[in-house]
N, C-alpha and C. Protein backbone atom coordinates (compact mmCIF):
# COMPACT_ATOMS: atom_id res chain seq x y z
N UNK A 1 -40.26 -25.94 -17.81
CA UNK A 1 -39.23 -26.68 -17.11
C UNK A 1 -39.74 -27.14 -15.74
N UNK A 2 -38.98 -28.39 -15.18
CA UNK A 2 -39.43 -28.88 -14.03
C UNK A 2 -38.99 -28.08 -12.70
N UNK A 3 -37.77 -27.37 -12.81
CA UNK A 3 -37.30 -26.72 -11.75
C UNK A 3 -37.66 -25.52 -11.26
N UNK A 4 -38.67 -24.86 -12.06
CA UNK A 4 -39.40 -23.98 -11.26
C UNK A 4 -40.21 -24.42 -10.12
N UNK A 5 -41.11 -25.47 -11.09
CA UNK A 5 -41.85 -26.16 -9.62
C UNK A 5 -41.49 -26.81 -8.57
N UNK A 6 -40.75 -27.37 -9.07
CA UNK A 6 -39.80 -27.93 -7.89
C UNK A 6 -39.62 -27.39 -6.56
N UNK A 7 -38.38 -25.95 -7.38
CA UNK A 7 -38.29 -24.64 -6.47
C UNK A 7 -39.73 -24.08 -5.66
N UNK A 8 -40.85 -24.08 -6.36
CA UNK A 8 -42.21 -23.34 -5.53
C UNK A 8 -42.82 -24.20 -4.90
N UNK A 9 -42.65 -25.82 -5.34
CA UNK A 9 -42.90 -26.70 -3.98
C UNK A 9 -42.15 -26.84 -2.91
N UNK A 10 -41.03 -26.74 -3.01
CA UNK A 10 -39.77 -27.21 -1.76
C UNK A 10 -40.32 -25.47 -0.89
N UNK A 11 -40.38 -24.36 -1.84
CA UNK A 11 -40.31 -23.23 -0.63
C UNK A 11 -42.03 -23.25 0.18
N UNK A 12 -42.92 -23.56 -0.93
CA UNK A 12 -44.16 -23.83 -0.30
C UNK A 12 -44.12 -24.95 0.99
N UNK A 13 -43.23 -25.82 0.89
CA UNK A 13 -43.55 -26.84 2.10
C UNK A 13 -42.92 -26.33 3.25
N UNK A 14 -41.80 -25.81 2.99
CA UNK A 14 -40.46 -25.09 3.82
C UNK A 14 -41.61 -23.93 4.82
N UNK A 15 -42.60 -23.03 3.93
CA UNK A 15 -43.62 -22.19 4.72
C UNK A 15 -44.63 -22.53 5.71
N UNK A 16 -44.73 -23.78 4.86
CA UNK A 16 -45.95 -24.83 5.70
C UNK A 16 -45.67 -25.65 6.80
N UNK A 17 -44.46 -25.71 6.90
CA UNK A 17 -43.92 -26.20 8.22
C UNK A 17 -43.29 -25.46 9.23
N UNK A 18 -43.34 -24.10 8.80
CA UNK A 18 -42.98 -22.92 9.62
C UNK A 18 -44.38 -22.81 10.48
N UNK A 19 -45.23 -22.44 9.19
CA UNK A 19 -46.81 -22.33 9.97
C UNK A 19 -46.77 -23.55 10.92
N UNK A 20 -46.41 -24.65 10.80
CA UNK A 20 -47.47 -25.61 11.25
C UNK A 20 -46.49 -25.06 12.85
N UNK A 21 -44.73 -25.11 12.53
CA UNK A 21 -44.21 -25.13 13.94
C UNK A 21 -44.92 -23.92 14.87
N UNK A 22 -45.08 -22.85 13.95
CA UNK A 22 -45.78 -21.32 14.89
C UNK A 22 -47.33 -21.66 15.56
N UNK A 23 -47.68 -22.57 14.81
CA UNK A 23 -48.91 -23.16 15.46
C UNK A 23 -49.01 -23.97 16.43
N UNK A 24 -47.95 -24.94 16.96
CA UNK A 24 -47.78 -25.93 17.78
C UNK A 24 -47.47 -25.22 18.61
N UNK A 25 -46.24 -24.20 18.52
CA UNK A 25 -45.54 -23.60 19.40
C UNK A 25 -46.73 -22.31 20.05
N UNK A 26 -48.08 -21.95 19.74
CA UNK A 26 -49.00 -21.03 20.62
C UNK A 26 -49.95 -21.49 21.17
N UNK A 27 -49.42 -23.40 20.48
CA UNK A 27 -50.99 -24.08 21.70
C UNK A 27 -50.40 -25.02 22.35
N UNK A 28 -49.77 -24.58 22.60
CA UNK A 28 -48.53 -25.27 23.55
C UNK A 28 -48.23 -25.22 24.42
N UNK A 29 -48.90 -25.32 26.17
CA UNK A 29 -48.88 -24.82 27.47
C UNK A 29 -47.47 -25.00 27.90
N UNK A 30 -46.70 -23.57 28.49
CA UNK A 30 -45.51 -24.22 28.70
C UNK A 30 -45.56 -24.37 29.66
N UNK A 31 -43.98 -25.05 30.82
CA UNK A 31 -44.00 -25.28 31.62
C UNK A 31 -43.90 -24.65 32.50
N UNK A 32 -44.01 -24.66 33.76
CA UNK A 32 -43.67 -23.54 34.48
C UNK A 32 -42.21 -24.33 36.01
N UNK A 33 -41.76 -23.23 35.74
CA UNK A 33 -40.62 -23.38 36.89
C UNK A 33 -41.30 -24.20 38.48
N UNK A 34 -40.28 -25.63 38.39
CA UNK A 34 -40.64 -25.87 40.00
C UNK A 34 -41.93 -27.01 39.88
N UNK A 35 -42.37 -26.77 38.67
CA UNK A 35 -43.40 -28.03 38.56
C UNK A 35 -43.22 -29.23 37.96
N UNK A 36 -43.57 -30.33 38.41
CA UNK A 36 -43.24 -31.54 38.50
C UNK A 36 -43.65 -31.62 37.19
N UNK A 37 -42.43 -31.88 36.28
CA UNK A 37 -43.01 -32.81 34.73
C UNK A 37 -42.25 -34.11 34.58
N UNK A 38 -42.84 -34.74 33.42
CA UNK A 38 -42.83 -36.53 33.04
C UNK A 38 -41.59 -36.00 32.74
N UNK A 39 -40.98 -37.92 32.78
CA UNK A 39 -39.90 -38.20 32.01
C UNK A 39 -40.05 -38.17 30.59
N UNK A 40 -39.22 -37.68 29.67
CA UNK A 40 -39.00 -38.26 28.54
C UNK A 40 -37.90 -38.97 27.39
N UNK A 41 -37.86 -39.16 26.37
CA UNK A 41 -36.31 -39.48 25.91
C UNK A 41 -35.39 -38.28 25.45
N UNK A 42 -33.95 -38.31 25.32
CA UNK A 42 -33.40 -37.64 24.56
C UNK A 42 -33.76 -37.00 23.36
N UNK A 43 -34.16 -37.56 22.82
CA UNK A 43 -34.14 -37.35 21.56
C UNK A 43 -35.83 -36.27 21.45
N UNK A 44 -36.50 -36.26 22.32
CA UNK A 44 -37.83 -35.66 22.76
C UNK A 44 -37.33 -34.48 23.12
N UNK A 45 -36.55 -34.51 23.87
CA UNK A 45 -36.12 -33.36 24.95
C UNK A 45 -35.59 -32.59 23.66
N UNK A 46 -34.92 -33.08 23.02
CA UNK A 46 -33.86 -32.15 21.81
C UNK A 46 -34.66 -31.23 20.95
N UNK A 47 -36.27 -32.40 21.01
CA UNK A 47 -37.03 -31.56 19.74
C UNK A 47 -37.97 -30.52 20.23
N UNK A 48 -37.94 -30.70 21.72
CA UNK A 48 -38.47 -29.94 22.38
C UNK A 48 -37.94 -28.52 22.81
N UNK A 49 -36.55 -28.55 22.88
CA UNK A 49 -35.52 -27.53 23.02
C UNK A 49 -35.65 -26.66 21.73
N UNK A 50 -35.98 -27.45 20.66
CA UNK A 50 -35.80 -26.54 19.03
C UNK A 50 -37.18 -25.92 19.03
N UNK A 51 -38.36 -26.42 19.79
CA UNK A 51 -39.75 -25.75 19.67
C UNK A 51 -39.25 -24.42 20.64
N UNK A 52 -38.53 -24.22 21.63
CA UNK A 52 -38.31 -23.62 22.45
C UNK A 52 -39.72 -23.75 24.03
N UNK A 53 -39.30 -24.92 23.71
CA UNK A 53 -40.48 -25.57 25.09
C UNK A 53 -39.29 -26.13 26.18
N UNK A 54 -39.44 -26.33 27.49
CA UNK A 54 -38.53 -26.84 28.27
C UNK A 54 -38.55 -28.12 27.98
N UNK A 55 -37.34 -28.86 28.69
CA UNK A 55 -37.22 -30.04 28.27
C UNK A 55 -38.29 -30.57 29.83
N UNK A 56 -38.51 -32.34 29.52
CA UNK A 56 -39.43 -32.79 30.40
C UNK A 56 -38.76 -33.39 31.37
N UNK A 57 -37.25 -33.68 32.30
CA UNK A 57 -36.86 -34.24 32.92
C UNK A 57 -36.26 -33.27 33.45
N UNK A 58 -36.09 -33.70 35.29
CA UNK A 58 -35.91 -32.64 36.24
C UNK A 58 -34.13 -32.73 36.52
N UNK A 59 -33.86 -31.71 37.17
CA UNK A 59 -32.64 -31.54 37.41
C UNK A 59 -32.01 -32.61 37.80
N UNK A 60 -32.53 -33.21 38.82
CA UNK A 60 -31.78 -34.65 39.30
C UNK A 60 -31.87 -35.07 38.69
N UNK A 61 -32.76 -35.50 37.51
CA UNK A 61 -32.13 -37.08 36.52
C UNK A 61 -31.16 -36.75 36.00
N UNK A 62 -31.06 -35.33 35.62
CA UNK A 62 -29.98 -35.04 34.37
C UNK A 62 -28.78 -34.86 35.52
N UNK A 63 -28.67 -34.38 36.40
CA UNK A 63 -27.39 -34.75 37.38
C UNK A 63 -26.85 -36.02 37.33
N UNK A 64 -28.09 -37.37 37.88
CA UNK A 64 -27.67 -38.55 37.80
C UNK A 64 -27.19 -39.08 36.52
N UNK A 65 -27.69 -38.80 35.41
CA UNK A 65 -27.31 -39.48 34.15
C UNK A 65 -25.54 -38.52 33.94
N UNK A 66 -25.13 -37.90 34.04
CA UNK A 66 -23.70 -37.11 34.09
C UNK A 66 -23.08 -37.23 34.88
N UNK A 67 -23.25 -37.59 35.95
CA UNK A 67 -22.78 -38.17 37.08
C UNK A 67 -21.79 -37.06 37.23
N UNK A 68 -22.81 -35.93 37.92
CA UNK A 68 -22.05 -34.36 38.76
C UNK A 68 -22.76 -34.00 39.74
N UNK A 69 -22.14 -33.85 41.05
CA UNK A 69 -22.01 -33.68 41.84
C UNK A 69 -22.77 -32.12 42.21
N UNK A 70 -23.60 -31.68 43.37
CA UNK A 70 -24.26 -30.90 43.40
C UNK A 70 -23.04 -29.35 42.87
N UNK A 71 -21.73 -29.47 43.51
CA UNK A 71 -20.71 -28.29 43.20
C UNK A 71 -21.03 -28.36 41.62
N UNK A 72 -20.69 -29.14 40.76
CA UNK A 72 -20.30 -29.37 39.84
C UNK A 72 -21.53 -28.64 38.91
N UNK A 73 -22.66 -29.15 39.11
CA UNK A 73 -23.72 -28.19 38.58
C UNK A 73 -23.90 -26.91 38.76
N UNK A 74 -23.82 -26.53 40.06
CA UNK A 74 -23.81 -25.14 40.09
C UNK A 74 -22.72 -24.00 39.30
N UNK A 75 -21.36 -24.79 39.39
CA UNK A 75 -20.38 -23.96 38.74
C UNK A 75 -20.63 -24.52 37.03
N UNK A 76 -21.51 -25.15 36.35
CA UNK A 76 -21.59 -25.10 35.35
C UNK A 76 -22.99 -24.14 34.54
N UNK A 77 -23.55 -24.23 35.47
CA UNK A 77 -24.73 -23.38 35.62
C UNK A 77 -24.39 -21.98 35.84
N UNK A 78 -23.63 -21.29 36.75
CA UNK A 78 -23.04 -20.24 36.47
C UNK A 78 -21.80 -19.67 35.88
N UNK A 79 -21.13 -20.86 35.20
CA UNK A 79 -20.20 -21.00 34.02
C UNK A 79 -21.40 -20.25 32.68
N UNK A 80 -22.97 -21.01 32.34
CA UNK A 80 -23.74 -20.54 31.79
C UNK A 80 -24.09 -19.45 31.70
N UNK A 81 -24.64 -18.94 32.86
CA UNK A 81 -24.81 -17.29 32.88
C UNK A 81 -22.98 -16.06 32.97
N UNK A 82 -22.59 -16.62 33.04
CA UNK A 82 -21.15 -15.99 33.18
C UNK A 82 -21.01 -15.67 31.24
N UNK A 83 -21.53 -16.68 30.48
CA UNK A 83 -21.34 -16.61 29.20
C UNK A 83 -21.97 -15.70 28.46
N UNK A 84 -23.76 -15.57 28.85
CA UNK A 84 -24.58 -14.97 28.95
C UNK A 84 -24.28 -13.59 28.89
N UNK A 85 -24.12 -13.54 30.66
CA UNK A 85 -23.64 -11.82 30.98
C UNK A 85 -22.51 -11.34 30.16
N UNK A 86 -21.54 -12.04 29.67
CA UNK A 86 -20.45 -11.30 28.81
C UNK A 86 -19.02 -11.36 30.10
N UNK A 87 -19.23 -12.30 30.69
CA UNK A 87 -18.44 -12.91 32.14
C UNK A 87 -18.36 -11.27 33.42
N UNK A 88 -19.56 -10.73 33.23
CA UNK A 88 -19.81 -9.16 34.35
C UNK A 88 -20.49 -10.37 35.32
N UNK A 89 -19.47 -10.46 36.46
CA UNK A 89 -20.01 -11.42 37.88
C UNK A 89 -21.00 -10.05 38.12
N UNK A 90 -20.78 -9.16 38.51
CA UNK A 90 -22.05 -8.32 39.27
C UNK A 90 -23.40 -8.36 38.36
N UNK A 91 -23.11 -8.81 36.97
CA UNK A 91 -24.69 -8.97 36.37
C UNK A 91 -24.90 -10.42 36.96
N UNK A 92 -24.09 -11.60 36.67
CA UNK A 92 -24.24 -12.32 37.37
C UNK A 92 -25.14 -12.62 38.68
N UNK A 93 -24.24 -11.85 39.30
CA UNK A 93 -24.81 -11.90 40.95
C UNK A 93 -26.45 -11.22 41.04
N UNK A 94 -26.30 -9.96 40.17
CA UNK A 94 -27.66 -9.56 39.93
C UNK A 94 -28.96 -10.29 39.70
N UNK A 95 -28.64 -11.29 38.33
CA UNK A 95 -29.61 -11.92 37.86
C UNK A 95 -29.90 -12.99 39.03
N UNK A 96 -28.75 -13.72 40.05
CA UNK A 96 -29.37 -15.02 40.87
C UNK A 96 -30.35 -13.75 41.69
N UNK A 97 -30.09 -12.80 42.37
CA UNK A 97 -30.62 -12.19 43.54
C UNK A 97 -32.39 -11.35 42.98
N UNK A 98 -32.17 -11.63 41.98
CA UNK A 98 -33.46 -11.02 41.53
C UNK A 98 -33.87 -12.39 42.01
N UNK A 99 -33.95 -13.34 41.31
CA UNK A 99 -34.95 -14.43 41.07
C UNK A 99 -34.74 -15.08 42.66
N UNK A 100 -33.67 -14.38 43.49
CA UNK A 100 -33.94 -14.97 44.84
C UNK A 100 -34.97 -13.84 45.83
N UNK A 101 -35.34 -12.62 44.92
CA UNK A 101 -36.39 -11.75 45.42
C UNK A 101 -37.67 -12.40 45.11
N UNK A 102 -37.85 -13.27 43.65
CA UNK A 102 -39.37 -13.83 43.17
C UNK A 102 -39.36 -14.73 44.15
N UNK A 103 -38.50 -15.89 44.18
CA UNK A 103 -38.75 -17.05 45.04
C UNK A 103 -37.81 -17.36 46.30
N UNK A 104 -37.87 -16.57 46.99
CA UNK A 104 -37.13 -16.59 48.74
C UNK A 104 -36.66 -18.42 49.00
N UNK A 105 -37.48 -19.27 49.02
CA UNK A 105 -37.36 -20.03 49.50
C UNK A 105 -36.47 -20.96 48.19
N UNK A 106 -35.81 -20.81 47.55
CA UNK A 106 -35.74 -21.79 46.30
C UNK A 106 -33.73 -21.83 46.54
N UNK A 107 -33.33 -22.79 46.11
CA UNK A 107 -31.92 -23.22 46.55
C UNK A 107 -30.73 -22.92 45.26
N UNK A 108 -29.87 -22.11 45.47
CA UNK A 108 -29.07 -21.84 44.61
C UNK A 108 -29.32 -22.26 43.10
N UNK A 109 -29.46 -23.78 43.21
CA UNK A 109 -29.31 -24.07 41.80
C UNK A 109 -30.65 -23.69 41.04
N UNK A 110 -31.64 -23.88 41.77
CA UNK A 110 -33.20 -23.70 41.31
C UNK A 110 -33.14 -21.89 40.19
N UNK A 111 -32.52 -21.04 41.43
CA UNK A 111 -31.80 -19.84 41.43
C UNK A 111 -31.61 -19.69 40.34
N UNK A 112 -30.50 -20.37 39.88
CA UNK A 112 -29.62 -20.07 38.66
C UNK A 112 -30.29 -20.61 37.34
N UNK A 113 -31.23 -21.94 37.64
CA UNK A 113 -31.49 -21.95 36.57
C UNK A 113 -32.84 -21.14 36.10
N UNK A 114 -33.25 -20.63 37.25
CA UNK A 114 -34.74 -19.68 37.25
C UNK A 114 -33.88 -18.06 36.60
N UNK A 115 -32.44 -17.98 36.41
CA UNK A 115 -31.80 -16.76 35.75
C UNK A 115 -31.26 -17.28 34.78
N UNK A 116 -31.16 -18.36 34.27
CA UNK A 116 -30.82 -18.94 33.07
C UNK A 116 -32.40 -18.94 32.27
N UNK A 117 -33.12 -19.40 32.49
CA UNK A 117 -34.85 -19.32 31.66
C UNK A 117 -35.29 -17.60 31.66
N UNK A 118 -34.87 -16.95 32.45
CA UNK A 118 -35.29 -15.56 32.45
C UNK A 118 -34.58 -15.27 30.99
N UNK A 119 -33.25 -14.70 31.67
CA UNK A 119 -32.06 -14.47 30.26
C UNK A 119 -32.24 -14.99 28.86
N UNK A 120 -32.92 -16.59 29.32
CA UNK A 120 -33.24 -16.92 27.55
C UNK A 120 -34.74 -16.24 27.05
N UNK A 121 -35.44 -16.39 27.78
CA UNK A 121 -37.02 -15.80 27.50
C UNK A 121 -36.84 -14.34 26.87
N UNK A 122 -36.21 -13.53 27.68
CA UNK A 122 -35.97 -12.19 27.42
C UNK A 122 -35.39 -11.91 26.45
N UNK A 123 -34.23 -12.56 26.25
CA UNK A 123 -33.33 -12.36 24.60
C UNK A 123 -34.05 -13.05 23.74
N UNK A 124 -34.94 -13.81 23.40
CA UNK A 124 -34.67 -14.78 22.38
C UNK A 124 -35.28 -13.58 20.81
């Protein structure tokens, strides 16, 4: 019958594209916090999010393209970690003040999202 093979090709390719993603995804320099990367499109950024690579456009574009206001990010940004922590403000408050022990000089939002990339790195 044809549907065995079928079945052992569809799961053979299904493996082979696992490999290929585990392979892209360990030669894959990521980015690092605070460093200047390219623009790219949506639709880049999305497939880049599913590799678990950062996306390539900086905070301000994505502010400007949503058109929110510096408040507005921050309370959505710690709307984020509020979700995270299980809404415990003192883990909250914990996680910005650590990452304001790594980087002293870096501005609330930098903050939050430098405890938003921690939180995801660590759980995933």
């Amino acid at each position: 019958m044809m549907i065995p093979f079928f079945s052992g090709l569809l799961t053979g390719l299904i493996l082979a594209g696992f490999a290929a993603l585990l392979m892209r995804r360990r030669s894959t320099p990521r980015a690092t916090p605070g460093a200047p990367q390219q623009s790219s499109s949506p639709t880049a950024d999305t497939f880049r999010s599913l590799l678990g690579e950062a996306p390539t456009h900086d905070a301000a574009t994505s502010r400007q393209e949503r058109g929110e206001n510096e408040a507005q990010v921050i309370e959505r940004l710690r709307q984020n970690l509020r979700v995270k922590f299980l809404y415990q403000e003192d883990q909250v408050d914990h996680a910005i003040e650590l990452e304001r022990e790594r980087t002293p000089g870096a501005t609330l939002e930098q903050l939050m999202r430098a405890a938003i990339d921690r939180y995801e790195r660590e759980n995933r």
